[in-house]
N, C-alpha and C. Protein backbone atom coordinates (compact mmCIF):
# COMPACT_ATOMS: atom_id res chain seq x y z
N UNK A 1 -43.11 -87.28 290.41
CA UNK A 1 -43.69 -87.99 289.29
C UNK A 1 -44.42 -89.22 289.83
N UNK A 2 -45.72 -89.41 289.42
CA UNK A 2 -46.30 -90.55 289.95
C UNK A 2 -45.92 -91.80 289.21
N UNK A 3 -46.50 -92.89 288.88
CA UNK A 3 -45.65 -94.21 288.55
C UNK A 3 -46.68 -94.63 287.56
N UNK A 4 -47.68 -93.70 287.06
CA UNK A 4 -48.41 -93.77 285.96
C UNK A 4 -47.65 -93.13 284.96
N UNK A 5 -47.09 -91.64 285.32
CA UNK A 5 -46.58 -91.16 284.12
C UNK A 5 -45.22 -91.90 283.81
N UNK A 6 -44.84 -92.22 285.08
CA UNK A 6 -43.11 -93.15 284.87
C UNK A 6 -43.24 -94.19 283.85
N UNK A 7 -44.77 -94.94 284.55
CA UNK A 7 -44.64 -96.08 283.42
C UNK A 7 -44.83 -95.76 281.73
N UNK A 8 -45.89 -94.58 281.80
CA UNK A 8 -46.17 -93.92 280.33
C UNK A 8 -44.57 -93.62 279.64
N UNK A 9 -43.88 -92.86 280.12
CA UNK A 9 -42.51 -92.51 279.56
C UNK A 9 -41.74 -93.75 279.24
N UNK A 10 -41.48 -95.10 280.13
CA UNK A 10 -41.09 -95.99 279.84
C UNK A 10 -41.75 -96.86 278.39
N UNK A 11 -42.85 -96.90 278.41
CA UNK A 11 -43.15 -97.33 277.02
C UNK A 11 -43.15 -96.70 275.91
N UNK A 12 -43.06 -95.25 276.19
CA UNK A 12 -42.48 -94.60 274.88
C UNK A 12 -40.86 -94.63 274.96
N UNK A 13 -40.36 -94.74 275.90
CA UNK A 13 -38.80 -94.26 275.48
C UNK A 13 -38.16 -95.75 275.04
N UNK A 14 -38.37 -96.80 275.58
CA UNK A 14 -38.03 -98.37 275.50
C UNK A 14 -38.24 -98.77 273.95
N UNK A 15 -39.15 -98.40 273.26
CA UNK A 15 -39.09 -98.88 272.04
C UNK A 15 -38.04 -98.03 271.38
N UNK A 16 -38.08 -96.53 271.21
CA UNK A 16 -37.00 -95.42 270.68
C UNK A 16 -35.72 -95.87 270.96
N UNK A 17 -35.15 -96.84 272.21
CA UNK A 17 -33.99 -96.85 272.83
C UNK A 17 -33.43 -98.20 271.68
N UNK A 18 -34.83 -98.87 271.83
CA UNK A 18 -34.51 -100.73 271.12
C UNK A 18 -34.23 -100.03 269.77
N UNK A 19 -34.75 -99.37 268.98
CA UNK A 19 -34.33 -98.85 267.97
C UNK A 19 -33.12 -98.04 267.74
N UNK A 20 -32.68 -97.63 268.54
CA UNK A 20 -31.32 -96.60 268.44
C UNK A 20 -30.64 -98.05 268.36
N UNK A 21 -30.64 -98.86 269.50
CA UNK A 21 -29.92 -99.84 269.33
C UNK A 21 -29.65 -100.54 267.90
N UNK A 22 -30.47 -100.76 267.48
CA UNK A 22 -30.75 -101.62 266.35
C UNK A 22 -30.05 -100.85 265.31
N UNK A 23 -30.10 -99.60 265.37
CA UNK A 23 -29.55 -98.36 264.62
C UNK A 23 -27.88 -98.56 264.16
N UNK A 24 -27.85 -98.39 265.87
CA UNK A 24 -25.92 -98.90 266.02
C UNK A 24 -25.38 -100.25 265.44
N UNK A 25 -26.21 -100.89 266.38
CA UNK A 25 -25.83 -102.45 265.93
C UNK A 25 -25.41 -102.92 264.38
N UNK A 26 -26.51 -102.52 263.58
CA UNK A 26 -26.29 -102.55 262.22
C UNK A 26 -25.66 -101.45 261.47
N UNK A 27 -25.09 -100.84 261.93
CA UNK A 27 -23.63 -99.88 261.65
C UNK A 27 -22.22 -100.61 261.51
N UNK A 28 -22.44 -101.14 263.08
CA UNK A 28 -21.00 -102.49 263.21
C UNK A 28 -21.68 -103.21 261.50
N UNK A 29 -22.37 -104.04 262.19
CA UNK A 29 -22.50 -105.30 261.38
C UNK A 29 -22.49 -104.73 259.71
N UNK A 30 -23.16 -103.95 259.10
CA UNK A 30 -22.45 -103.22 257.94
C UNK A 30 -21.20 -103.03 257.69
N UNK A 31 -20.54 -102.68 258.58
CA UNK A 31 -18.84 -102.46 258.23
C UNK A 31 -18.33 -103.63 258.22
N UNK A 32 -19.05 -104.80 258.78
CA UNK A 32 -18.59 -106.40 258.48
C UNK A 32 -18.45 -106.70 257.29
N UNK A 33 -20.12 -106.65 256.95
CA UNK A 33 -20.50 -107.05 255.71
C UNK A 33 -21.78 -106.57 255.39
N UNK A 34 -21.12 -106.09 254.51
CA UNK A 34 -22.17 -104.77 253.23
C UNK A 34 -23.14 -105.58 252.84
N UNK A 35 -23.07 -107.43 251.87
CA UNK A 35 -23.38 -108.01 251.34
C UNK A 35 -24.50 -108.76 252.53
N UNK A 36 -24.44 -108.33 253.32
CA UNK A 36 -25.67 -109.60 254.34
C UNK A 36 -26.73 -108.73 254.23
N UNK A 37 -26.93 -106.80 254.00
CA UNK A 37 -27.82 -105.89 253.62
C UNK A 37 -28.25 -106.35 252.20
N UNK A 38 -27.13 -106.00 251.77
CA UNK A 38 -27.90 -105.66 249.99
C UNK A 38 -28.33 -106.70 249.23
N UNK A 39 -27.79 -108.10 249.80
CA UNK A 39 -28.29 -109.64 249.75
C UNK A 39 -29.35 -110.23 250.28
N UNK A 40 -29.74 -109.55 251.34
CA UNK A 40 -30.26 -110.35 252.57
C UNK A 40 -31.20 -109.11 253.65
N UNK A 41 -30.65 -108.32 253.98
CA UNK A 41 -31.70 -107.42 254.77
C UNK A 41 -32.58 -106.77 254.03
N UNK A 42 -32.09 -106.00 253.00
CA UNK A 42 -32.84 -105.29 252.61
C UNK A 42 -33.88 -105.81 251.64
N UNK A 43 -33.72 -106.45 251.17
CA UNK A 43 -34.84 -107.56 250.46
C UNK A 43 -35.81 -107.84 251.36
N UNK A 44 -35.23 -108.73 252.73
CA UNK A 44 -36.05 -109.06 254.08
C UNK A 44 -37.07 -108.15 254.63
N UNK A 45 -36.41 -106.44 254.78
CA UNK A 45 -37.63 -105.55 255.33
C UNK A 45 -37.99 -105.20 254.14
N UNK A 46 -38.34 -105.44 252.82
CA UNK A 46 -39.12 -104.78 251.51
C UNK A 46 -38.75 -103.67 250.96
N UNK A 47 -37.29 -103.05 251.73
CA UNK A 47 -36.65 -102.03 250.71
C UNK A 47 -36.68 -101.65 249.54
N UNK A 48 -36.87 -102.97 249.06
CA UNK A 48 -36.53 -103.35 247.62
C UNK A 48 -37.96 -102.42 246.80
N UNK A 49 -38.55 -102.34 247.64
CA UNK A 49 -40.21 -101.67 246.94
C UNK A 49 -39.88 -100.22 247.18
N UNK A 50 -38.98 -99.81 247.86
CA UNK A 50 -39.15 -98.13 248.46
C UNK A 50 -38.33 -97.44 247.06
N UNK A 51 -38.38 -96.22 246.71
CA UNK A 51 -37.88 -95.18 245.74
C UNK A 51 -36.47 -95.09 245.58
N UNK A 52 -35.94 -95.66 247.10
CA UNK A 52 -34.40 -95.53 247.15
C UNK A 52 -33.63 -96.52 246.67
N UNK A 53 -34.31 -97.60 247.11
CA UNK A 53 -33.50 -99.06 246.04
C UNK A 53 -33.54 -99.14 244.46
N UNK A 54 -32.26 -99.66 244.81
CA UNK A 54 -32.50 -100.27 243.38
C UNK A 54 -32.16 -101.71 242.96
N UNK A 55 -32.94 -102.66 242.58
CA UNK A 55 -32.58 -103.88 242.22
C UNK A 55 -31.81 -104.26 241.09
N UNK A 56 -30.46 -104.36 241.47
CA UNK A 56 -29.28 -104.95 240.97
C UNK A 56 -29.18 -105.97 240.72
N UNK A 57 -29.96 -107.67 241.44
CA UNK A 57 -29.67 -108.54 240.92
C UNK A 57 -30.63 -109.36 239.81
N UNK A 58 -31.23 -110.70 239.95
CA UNK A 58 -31.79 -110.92 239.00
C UNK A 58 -32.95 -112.08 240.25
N UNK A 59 -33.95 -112.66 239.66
CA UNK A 59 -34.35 -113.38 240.63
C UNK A 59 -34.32 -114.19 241.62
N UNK A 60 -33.04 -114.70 240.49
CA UNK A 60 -32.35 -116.01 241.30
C UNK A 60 -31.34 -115.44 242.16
N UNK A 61 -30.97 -114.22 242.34
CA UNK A 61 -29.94 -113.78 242.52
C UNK A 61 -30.28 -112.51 243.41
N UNK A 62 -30.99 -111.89 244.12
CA UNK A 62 -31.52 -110.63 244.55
C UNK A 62 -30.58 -109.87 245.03
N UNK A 63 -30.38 -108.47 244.53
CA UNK A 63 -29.25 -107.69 245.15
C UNK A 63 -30.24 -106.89 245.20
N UNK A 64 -30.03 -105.83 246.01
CA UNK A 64 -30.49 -104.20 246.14
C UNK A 64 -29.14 -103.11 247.23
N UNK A 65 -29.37 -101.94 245.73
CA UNK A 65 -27.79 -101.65 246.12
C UNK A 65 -28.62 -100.36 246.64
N UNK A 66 -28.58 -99.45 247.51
CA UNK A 66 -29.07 -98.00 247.95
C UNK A 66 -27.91 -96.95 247.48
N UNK A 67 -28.32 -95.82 247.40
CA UNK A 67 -27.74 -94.60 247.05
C UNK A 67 -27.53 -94.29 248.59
N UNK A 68 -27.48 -94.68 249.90
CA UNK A 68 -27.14 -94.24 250.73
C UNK A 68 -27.50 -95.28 252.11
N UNK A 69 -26.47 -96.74 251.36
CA UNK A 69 -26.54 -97.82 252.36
C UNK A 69 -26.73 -98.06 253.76
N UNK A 70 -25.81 -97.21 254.23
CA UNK A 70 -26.01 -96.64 255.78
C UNK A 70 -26.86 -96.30 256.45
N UNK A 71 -27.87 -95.42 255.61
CA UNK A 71 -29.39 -94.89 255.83
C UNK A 71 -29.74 -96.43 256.11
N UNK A 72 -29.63 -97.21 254.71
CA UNK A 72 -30.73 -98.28 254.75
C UNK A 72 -30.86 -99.29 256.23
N UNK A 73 -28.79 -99.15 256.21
CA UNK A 73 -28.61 -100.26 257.31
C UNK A 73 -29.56 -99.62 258.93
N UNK A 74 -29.30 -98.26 258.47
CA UNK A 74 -30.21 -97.74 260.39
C UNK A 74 -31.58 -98.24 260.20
N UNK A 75 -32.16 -97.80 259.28
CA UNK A 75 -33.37 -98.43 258.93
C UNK A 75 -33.74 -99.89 259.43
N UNK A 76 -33.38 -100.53 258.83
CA UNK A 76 -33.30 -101.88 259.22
C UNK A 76 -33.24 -102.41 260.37
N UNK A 77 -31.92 -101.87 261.14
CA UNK A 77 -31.64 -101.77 262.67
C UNK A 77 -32.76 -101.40 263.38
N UNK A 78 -33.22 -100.01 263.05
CA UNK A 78 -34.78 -99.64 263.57
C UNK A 78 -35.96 -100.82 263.66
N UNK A 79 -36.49 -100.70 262.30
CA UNK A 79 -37.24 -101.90 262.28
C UNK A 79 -37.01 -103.28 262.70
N UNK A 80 -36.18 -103.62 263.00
CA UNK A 80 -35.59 -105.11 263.38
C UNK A 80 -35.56 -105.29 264.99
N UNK A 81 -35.17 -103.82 266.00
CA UNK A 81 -35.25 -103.55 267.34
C UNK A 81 -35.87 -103.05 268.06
N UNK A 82 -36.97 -102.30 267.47
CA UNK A 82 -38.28 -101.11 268.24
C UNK A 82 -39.15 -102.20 269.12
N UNK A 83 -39.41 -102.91 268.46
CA UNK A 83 -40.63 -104.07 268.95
C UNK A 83 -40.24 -104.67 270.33
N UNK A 84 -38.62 -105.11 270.27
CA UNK A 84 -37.85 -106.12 271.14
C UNK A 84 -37.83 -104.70 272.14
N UNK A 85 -37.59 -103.36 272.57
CA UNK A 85 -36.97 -102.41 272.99
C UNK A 85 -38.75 -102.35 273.90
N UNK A 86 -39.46 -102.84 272.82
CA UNK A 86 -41.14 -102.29 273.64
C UNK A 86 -41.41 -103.28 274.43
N UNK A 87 -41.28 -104.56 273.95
CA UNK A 87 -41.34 -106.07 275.03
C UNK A 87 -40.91 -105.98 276.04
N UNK A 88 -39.34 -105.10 275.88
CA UNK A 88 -38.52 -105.29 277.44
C UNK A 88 -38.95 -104.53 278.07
N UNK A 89 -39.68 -103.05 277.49
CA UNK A 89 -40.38 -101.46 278.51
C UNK A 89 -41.47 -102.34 278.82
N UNK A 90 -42.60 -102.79 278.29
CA UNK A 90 -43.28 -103.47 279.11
C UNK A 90 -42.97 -103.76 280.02
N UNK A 91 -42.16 -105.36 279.95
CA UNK A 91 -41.76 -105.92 281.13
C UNK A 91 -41.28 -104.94 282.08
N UNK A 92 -40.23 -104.46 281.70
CA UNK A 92 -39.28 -103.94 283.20
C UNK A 92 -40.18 -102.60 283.50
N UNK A 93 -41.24 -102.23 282.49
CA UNK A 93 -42.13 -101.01 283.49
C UNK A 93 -42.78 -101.55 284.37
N UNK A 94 -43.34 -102.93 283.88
CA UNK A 94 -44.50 -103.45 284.81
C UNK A 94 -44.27 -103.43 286.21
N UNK A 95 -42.76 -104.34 286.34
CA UNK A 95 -42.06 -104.87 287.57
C UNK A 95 -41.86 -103.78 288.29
N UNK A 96 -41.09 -102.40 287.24
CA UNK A 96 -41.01 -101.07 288.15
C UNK A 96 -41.98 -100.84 288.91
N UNK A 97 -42.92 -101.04 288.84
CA UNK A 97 -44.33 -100.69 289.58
C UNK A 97 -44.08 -101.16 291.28
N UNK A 98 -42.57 -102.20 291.41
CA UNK A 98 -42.89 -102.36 292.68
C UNK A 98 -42.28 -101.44 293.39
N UNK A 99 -41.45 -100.50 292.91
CA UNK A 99 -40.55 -99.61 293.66
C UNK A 99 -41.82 -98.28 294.37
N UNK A 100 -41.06 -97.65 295.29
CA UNK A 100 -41.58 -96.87 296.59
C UNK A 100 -42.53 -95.71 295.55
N UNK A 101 -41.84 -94.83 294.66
CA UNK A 101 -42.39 -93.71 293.55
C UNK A 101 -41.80 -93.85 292.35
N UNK A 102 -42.85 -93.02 291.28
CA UNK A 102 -42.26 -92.91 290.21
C UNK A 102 -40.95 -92.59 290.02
N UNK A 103 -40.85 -91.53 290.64
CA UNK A 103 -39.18 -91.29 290.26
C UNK A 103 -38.17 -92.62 290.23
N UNK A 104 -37.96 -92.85 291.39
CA UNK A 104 -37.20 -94.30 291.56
C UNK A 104 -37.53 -95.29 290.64
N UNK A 105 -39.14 -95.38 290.28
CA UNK A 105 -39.31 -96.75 289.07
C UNK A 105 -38.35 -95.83 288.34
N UNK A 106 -39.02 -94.58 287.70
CA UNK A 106 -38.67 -94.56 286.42
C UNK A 106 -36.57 -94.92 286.27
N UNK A 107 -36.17 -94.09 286.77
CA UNK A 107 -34.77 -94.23 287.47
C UNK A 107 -33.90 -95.72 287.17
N UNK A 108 -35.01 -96.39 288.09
CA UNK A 108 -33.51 -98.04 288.36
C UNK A 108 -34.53 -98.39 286.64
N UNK A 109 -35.50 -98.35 286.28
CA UNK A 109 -36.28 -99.14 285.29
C UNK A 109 -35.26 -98.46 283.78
N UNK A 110 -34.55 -97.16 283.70
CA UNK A 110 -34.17 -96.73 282.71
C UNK A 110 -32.63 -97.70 282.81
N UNK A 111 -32.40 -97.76 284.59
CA UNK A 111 -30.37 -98.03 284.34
C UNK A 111 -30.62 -99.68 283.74
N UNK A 112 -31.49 -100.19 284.65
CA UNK A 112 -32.17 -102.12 284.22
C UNK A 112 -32.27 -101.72 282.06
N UNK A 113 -32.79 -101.22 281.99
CA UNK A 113 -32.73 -101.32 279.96
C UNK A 113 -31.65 -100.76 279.68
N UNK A 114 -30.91 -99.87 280.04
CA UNK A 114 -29.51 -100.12 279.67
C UNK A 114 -28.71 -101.12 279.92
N UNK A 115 -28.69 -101.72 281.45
CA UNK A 115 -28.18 -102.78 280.93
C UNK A 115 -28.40 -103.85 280.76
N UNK A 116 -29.93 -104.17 280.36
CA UNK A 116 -30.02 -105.50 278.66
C UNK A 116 -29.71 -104.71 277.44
N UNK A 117 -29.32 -103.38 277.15
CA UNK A 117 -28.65 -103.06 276.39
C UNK A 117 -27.37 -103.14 276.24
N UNK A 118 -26.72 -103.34 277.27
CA UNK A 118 -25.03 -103.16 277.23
C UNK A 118 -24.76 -104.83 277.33
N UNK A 119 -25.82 -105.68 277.68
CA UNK A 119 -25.46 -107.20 277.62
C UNK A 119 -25.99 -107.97 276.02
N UNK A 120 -26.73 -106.95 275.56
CA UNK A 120 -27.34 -107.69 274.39
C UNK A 120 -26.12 -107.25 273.58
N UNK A 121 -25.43 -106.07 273.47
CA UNK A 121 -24.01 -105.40 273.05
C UNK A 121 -23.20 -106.87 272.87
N UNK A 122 -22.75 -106.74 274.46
CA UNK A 122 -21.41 -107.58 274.28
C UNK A 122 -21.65 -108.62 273.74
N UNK A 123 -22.83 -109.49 274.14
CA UNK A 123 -22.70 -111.04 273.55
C UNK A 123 -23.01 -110.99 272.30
N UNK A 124 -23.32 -110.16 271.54
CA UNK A 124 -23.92 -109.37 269.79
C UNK A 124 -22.03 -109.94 269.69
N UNK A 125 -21.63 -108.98 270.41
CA UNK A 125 -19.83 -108.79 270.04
C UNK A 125 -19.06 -110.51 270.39
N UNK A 126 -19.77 -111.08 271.06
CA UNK A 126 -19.32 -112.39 271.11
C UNK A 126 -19.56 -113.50 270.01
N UNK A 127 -21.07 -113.00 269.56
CA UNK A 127 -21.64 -113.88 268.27
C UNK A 127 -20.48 -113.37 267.10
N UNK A 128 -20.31 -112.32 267.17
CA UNK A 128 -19.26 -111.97 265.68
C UNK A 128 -17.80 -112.75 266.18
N UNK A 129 -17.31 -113.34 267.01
CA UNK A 129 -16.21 -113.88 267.52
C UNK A 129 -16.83 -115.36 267.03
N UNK A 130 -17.73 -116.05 267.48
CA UNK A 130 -17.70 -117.04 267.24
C UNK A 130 -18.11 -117.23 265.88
N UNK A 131 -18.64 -116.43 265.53
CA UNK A 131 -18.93 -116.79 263.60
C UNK A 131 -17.62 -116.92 263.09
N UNK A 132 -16.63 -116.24 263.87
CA UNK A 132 -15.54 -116.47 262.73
C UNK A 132 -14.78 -118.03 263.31
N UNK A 133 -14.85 -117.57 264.59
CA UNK A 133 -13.72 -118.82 264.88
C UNK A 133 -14.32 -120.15 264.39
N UNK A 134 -15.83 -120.05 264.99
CA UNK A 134 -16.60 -121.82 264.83
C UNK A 134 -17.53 -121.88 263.39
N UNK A 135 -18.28 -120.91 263.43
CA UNK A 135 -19.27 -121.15 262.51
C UNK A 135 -18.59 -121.32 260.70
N UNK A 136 -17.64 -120.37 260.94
CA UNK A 136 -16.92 -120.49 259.52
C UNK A 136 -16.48 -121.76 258.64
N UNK A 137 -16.24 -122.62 259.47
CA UNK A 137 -16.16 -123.78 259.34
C UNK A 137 -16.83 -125.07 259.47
N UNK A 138 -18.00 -124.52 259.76
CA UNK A 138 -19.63 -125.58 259.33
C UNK A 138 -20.60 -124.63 259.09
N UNK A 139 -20.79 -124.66 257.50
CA UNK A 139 -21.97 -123.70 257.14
C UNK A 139 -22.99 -124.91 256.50
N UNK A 140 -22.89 -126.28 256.87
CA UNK A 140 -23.63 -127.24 256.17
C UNK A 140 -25.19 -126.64 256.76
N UNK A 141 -25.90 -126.13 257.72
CA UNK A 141 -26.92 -125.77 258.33
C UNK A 141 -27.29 -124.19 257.61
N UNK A 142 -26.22 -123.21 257.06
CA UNK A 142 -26.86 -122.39 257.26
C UNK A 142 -27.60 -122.20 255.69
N UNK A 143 -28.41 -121.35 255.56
CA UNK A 143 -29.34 -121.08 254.34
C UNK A 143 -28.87 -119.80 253.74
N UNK A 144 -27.91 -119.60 252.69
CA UNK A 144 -27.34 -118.59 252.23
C UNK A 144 -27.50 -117.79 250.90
N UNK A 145 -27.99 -116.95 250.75
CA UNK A 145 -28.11 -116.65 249.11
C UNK A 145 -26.47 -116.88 247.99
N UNK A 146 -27.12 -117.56 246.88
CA UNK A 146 -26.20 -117.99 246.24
C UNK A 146 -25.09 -117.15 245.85
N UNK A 147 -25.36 -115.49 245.81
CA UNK A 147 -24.72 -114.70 245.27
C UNK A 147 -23.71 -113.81 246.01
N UNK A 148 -23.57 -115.28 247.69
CA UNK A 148 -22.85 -113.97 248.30
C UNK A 148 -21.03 -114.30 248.09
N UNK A 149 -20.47 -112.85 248.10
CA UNK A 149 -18.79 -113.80 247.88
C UNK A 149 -18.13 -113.29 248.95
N UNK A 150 -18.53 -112.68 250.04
CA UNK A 150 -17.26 -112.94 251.51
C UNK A 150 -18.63 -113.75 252.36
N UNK A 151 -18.69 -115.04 252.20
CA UNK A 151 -19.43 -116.11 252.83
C UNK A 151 -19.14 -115.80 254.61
N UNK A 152 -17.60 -115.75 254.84
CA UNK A 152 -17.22 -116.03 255.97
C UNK A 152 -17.36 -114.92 256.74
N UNK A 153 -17.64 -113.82 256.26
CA UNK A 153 -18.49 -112.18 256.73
C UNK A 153 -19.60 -112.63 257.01
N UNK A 154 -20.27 -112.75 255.98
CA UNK A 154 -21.44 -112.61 255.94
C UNK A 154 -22.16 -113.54 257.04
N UNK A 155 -21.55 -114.95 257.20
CA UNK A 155 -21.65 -115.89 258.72
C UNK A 155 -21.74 -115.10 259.74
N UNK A 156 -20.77 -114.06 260.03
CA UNK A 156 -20.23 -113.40 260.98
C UNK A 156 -20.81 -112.47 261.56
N UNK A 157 -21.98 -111.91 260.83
CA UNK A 157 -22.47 -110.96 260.99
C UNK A 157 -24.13 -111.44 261.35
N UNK A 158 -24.39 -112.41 260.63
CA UNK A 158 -25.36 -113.49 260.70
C UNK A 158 -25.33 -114.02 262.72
N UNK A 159 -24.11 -114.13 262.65
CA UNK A 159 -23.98 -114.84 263.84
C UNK A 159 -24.35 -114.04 264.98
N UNK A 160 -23.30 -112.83 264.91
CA UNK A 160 -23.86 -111.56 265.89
C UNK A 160 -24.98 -111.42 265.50
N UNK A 161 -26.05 -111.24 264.73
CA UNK A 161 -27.62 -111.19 265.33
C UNK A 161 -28.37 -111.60 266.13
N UNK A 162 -27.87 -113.13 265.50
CA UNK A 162 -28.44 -113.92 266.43
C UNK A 162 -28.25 -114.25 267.78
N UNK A 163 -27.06 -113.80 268.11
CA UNK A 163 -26.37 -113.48 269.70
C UNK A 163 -27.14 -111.98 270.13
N UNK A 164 -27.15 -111.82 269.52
CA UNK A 164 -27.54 -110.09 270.25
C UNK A 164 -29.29 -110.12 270.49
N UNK A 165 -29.81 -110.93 269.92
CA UNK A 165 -31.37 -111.10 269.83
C UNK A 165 -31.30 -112.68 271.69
N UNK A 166 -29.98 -113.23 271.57
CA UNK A 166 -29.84 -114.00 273.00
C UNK A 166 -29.59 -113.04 273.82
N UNK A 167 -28.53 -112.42 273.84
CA UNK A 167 -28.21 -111.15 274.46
C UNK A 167 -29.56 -110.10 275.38
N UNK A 168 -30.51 -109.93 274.39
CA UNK A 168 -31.33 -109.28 274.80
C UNK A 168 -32.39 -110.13 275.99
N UNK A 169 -32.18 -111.20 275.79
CA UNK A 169 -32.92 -112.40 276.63
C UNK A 169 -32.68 -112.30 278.11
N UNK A 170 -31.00 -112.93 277.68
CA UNK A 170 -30.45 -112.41 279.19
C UNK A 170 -29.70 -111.49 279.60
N UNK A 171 -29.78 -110.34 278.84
CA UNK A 171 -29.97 -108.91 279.43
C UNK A 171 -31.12 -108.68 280.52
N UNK A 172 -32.35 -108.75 279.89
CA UNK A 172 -33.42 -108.99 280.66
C UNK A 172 -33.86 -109.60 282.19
N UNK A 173 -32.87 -110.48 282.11
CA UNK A 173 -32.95 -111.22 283.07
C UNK A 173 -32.01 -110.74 284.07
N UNK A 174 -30.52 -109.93 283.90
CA UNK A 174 -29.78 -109.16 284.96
C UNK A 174 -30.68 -108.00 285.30
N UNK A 175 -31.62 -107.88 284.14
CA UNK A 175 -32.26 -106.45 284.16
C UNK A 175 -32.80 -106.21 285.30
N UNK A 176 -34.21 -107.77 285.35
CA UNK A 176 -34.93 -107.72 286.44
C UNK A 176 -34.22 -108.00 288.12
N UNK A 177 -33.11 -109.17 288.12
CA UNK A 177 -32.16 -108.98 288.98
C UNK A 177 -31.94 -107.93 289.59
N UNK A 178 -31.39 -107.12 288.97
CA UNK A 178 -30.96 -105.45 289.06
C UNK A 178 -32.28 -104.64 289.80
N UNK A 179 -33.47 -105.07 289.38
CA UNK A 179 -34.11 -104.16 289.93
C UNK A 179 -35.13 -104.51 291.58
N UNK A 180 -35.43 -105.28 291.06
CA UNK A 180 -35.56 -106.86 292.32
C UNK A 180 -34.39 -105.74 293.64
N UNK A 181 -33.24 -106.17 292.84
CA UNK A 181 -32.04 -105.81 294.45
C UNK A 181 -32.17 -104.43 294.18
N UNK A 182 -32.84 -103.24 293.48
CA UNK A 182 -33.10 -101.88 293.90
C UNK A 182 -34.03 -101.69 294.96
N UNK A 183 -35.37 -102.12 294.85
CA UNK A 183 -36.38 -102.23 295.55
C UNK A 183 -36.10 -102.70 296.97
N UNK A 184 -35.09 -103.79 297.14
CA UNK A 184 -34.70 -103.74 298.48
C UNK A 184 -33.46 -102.92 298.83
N UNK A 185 -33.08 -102.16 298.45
CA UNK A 185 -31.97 -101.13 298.45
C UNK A 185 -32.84 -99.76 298.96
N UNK A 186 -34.22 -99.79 298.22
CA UNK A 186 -34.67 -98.83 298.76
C UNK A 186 -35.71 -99.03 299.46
N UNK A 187 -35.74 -99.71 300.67
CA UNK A 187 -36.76 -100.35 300.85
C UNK A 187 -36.55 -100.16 302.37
């Protein structure tokens, strides 16, 4: 395989992968809290306009409840991670470019996005630890819809996003590490 088609496969498979992710991710974070979707996401990506919602609350108040929440939450996950999944195939295809052949880019460039996937994971799983322990107990900063009633979920789940969107940062950064010390591994 030459390191044209390696890199071609990497920018299609890197966004599909950021999306599976996003898929999962908001599976967990659903089983947290239902109410950070039907309050808060799904309003956010415009659900609320698609055939499947339905708007439950009132203006001041926005709910949208789905006939098949789970769907909505992958959805969301999708749209919320494809983009971030294509930023990082960029990057880590580009850099692949320094390895000996395609094969090998494509190779260390697939194990490098798994793992800013398996680091954007854990610290995702660290943000839901600290929403409960720290954040629960100063929400004077955060911006919450009025209508939510497990607040201290809904933090929690809030929190792991925003860790998992750090996560992906410095995932990235073991990523390129990782591949940096392939290139002289195979070198």
């Amino acid at each position: 395989m030459n390191k044209f088609i390696a890199l071609l496969l990497i920018l299609i498979i890197a966004p599909l992968l950021g999306g599976f992710y996003g898929m999962i991710h908001d599976q967990i974070t659903y089983s947290v809290s239902s109410e950070y979707y039907t309050k808060f996401k799904f309003i956010q990506f415009g659900i609320d306009s698609w055939d499947i919602a339905q708007n439950i609350g009132t203006d001041m108040n926005p709910e949208i409840q789905l006939d098949n929440p789970r769907l909505g939450a992958a959805i969301v996950g999708f749209l919320a991670t494809w983009w971030v999944g294509m930023i990082i195939g960029l990057f880590l295809g580009f850099l692949g470019l320094i390895h000996k052949n395609g094969k090998v880019m494509f190779i260390v460039t697939m194990k490098a996005f798994c793992l800013t996937i398996a680091i954007a994971l854990i610290t995702g799983i660290v943000g839901l630890g600290f929403g409960k322990l720290f954040i629960n107990d100063n929400l004077a900063d955060w911006n919450l819809p009025e209508n939510v009633l497990d607040v201290n979920h809904f933090i929690m789940v809030g929190s792991m996003h925003n860790f998992s969107y750090l996560g992906g940062l410095v995932g990235l950064v073991f990523a390129v590490i990782y591949s940096v010390k392939q290139k002289k591994k195979f070198t």
